[in-house]
N, C-alpha and C. Protein backbone atom coordinates (compact mmCIF):
# COMPACT_ATOMS: atom_id res chain seq x y z
N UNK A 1 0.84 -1.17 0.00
CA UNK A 1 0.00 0.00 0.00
C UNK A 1 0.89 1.23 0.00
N UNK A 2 0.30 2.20 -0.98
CA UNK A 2 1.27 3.44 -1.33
C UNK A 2 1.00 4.27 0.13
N UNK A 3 1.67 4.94 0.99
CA UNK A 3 1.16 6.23 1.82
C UNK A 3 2.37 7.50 1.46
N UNK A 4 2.19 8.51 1.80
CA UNK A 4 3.11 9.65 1.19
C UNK A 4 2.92 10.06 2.66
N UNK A 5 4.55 10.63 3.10
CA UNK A 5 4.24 10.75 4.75
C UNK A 5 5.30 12.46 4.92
N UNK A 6 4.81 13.04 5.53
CA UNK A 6 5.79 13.90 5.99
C UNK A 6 5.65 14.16 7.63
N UNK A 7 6.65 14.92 7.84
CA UNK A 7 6.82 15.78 9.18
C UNK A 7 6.88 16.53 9.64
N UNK A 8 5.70 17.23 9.69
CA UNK A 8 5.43 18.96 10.35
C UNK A 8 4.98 18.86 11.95
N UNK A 9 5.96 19.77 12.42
CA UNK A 9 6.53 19.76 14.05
C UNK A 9 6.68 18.61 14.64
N UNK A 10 6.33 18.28 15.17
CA UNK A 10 6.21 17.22 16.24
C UNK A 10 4.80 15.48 15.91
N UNK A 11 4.56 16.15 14.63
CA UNK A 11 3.17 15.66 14.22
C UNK A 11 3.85 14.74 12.79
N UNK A 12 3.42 13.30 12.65
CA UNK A 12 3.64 12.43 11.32
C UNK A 12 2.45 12.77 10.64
N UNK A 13 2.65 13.03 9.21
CA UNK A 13 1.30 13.57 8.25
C UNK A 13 1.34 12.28 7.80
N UNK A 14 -0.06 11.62 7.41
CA UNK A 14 0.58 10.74 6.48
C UNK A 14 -1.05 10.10 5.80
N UNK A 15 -0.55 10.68 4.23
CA UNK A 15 -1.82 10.32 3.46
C UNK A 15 -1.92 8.97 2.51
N UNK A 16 -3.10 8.61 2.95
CA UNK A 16 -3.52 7.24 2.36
C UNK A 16 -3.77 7.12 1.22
N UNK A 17 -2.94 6.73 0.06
CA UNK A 17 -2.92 7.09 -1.26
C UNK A 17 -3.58 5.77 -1.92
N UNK A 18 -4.93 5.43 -1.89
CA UNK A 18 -5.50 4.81 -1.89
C UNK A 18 -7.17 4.77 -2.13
N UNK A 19 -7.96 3.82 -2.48
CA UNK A 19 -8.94 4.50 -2.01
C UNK A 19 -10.08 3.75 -1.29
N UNK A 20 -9.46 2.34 -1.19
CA UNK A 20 -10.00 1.49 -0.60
C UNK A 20 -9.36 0.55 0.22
N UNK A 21 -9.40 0.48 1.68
CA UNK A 21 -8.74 -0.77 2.61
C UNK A 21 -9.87 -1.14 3.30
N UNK A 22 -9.35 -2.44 2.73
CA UNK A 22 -10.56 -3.74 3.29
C UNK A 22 -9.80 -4.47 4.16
N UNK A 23 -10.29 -5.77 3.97
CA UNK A 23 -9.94 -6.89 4.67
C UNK A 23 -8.66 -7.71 4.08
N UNK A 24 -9.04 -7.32 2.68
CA UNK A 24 -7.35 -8.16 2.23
C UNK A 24 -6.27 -7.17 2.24
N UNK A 25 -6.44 -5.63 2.94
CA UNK A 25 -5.05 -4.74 2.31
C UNK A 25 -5.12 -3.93 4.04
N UNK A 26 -6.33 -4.33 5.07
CA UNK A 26 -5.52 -3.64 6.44
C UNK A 26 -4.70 -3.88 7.34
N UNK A 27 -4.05 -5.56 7.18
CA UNK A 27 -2.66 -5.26 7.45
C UNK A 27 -1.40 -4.58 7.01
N UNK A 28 -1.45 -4.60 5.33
CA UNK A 28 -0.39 -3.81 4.59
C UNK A 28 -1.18 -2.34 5.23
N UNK A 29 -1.82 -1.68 4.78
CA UNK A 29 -2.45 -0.47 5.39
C UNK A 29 -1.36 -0.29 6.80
N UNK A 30 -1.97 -0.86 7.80
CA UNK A 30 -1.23 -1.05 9.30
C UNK A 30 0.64 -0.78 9.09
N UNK A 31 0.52 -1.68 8.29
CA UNK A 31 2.03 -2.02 8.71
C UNK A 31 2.68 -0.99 7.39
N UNK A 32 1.89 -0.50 6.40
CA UNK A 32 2.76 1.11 5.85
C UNK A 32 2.72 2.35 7.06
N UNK A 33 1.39 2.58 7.49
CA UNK A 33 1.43 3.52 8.40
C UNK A 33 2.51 3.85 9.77
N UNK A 34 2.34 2.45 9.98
CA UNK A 34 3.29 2.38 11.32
C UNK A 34 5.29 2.25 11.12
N UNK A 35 5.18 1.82 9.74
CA UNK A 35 6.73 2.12 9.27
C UNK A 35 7.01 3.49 8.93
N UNK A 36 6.18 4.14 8.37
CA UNK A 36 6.35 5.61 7.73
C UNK A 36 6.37 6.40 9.35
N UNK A 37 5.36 6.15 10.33
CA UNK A 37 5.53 6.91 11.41
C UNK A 37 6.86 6.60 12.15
N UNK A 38 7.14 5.34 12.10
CA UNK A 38 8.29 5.43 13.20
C UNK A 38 9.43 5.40 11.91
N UNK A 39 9.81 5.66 10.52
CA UNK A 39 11.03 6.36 10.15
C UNK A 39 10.82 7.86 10.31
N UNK A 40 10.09 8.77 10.65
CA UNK A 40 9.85 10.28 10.62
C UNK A 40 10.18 10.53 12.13
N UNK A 41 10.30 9.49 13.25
CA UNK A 41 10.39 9.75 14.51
C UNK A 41 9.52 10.15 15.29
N UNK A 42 8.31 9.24 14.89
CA UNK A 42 7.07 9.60 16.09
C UNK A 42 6.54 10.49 16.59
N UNK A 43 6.10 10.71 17.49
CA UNK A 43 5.39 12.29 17.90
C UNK A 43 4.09 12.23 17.89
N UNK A 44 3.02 13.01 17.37
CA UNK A 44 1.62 12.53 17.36
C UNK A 44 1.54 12.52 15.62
N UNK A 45 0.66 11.60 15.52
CA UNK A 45 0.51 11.10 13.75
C UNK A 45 -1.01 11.48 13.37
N UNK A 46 -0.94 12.02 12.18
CA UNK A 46 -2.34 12.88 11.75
C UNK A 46 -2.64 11.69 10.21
N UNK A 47 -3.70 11.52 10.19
CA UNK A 47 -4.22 10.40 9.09
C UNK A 47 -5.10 10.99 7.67
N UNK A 48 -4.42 11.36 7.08
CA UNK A 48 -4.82 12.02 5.86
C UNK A 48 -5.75 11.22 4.93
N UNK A 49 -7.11 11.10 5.17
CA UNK A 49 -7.79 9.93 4.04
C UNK A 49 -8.71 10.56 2.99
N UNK A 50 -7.79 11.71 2.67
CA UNK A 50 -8.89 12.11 1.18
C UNK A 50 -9.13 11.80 0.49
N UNK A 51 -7.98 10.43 -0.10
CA UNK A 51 -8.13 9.53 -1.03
C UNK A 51 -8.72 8.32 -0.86
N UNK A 52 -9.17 8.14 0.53
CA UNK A 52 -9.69 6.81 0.40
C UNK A 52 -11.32 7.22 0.56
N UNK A 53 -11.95 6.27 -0.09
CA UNK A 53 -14.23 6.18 -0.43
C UNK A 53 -14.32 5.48 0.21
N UNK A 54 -13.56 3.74 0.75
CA UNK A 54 -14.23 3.21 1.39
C UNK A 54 -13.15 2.41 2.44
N UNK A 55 -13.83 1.82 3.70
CA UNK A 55 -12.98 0.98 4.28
C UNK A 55 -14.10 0.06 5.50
N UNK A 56 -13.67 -1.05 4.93
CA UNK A 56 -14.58 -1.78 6.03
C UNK A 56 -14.22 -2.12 7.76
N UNK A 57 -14.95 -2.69 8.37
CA UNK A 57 -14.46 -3.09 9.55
C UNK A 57 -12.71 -3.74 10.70
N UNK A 58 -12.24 -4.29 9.35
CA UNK A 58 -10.90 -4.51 9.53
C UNK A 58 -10.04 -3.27 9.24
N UNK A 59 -10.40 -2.42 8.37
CA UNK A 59 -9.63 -0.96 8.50
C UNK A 59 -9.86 -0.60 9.62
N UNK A 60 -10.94 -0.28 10.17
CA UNK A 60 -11.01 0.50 11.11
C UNK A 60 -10.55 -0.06 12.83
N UNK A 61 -10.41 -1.74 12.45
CA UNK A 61 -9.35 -2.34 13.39
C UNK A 61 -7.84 -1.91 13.34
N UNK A 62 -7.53 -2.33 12.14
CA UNK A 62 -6.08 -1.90 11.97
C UNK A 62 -5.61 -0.36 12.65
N UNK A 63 -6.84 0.86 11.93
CA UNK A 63 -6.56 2.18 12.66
C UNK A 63 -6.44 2.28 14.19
N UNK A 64 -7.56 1.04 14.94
CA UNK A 64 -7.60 1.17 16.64
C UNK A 64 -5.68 0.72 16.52
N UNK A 65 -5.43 -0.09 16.14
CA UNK A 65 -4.35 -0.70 16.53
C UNK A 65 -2.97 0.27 16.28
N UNK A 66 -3.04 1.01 15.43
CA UNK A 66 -2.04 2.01 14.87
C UNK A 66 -2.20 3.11 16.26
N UNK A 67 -3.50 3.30 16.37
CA UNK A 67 -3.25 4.41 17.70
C UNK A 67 -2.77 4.02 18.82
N UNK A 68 -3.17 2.59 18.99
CA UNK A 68 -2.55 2.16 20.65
C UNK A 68 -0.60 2.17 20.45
N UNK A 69 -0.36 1.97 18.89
CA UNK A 69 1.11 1.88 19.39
C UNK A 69 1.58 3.45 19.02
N UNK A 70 0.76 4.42 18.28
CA UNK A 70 0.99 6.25 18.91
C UNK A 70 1.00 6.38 20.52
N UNK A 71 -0.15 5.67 21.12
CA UNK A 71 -0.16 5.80 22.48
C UNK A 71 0.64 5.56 23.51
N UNK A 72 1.29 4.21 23.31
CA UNK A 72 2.21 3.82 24.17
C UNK A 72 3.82 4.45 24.04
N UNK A 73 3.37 5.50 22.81
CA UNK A 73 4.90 5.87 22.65
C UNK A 73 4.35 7.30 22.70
N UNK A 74 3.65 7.94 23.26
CA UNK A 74 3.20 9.17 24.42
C UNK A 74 2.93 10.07 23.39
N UNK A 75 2.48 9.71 21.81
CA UNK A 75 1.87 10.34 20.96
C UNK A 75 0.40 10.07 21.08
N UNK A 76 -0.41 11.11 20.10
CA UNK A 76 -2.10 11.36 19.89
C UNK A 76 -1.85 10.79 18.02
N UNK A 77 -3.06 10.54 18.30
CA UNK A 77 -3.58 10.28 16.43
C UNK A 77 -4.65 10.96 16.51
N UNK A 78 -4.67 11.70 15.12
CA UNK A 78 -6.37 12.27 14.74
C UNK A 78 -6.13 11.53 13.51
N UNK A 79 -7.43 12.03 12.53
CA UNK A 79 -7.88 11.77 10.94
C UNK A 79 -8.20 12.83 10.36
N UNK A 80 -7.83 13.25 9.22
CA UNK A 80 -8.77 14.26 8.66
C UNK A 80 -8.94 13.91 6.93
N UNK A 81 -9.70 14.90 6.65
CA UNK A 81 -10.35 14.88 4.96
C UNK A 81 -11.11 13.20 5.10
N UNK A 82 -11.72 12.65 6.33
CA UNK A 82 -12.52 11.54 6.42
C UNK A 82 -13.89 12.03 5.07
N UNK A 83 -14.35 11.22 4.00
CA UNK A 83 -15.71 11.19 3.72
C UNK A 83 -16.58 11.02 4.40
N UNK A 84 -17.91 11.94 4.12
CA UNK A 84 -19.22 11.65 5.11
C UNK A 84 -20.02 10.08 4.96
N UNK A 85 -19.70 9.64 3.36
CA UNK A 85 -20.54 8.87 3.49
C UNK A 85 -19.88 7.19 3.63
């Protein structure tokens, strides 16, 4: 899974260049996010999903799981550009 990541202040940007994570792509999902955050050096990580329309129930596992390991390493996660529908 493609993500494009940068590092503004203290915060990992990192957009989901994608537009769909399901069940067969939220471990790759997981495990791009969490490599791109910890080569930028951690801090709190912001989740850019303008590109993604859809994601089922295992995405949104994988995301719980990406925050608990922001958490234990004394960072916050938000999301933004989420779709309404």
């Amino acid at each position: 899974m493609r993500v494009e990541s940068r590092k503004v202040g203290n915060c990992v940007v990192v957009e989901v260049a994608s537009v769909e994570v399901n069940l067969a792509l939220a471990e790759e999902f997981k495990e791009a996010v969490l490599e791109s955050y910890a080569a930028l050096g951690g801090g709190g990580l912001l989740l850019d999903l303008r590109q993604l329309n859809f994601m089922d129930s295992k995405a949104i596992g994988a995301m719980v799981a990406i925050r608990k390991v922001v958490a234990a390493r004394g960072g916050r996660m938000g999301i933004c550009e989420l779709h309404p529908h």
